[in-house]
Protein backbone atom coordinates (compact mmCIF):
# COMPACT_ATOMS: atom_id res chain seq x y z
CA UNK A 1 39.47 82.09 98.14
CA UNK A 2 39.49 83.03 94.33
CA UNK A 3 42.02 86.09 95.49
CA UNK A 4 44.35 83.36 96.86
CA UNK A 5 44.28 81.58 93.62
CA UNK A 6 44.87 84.94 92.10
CA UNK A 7 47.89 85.75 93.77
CA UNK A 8 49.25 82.23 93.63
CA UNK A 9 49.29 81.89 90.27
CA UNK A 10 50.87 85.60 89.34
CA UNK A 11 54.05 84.24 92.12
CA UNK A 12 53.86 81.38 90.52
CA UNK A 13 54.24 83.19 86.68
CA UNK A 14 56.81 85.49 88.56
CA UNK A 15 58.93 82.51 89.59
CA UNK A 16 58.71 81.28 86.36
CA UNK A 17 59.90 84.16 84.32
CA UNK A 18 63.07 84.85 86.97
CA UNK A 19 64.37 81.09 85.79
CA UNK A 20 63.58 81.51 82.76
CA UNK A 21 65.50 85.15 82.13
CA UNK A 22 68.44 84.29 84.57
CA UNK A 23 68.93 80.90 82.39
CA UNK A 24 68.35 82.69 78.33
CA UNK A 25 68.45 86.04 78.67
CA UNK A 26 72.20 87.60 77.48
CA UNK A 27 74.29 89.36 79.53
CA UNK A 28 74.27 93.15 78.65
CA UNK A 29 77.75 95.18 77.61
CA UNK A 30 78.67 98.52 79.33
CA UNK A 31 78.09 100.42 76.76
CA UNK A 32 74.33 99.01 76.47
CA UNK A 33 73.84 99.25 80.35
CA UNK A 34 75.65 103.36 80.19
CA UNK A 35 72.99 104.15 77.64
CA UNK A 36 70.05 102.72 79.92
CA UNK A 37 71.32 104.54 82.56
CA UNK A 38 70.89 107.66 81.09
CA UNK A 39 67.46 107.28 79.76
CA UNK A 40 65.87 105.73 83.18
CA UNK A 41 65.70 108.24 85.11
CA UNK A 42 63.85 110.48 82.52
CA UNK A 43 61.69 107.86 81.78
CA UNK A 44 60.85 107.91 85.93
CA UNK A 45 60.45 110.95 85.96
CA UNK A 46 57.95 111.50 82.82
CA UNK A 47 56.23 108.67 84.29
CA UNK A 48 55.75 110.27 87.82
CA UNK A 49 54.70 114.05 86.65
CA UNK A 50 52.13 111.68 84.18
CA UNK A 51 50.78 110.25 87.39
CA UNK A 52 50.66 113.15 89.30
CA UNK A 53 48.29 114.70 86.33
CA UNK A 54 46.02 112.19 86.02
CA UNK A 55 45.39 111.92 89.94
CA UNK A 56 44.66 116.02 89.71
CA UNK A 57 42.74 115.76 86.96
């Protein structure tokens, strides 16, 4: 029962913070969203090889 709780409240939260960022949060320029694009995917893949070492280890 406490698990249900659990998990409604964190969709609840969730639900919450996607009104809350589609209504305040400012729209981002290209330049901005070219510049995230670049750095994603080596922050993916830093995260992944990080994850792979600390499951081997």
């Amino acid at each position: 029962m406490s698990m249900l709780i659990i998990l409604g409240t964190l969709f609840l939260a969730l639900v919450l913070m996607v009104v809350l960022v589609e209504r305040f949060a400012k729209p981002t320029d290209e330049k901005q969203q070219a510049k995230y694009s670049k750095i994603l995917p080596i922050l993916v893949f830093v995260m992944l090889i990080a994850a792979l070492i600390k499951q081997l280890m």
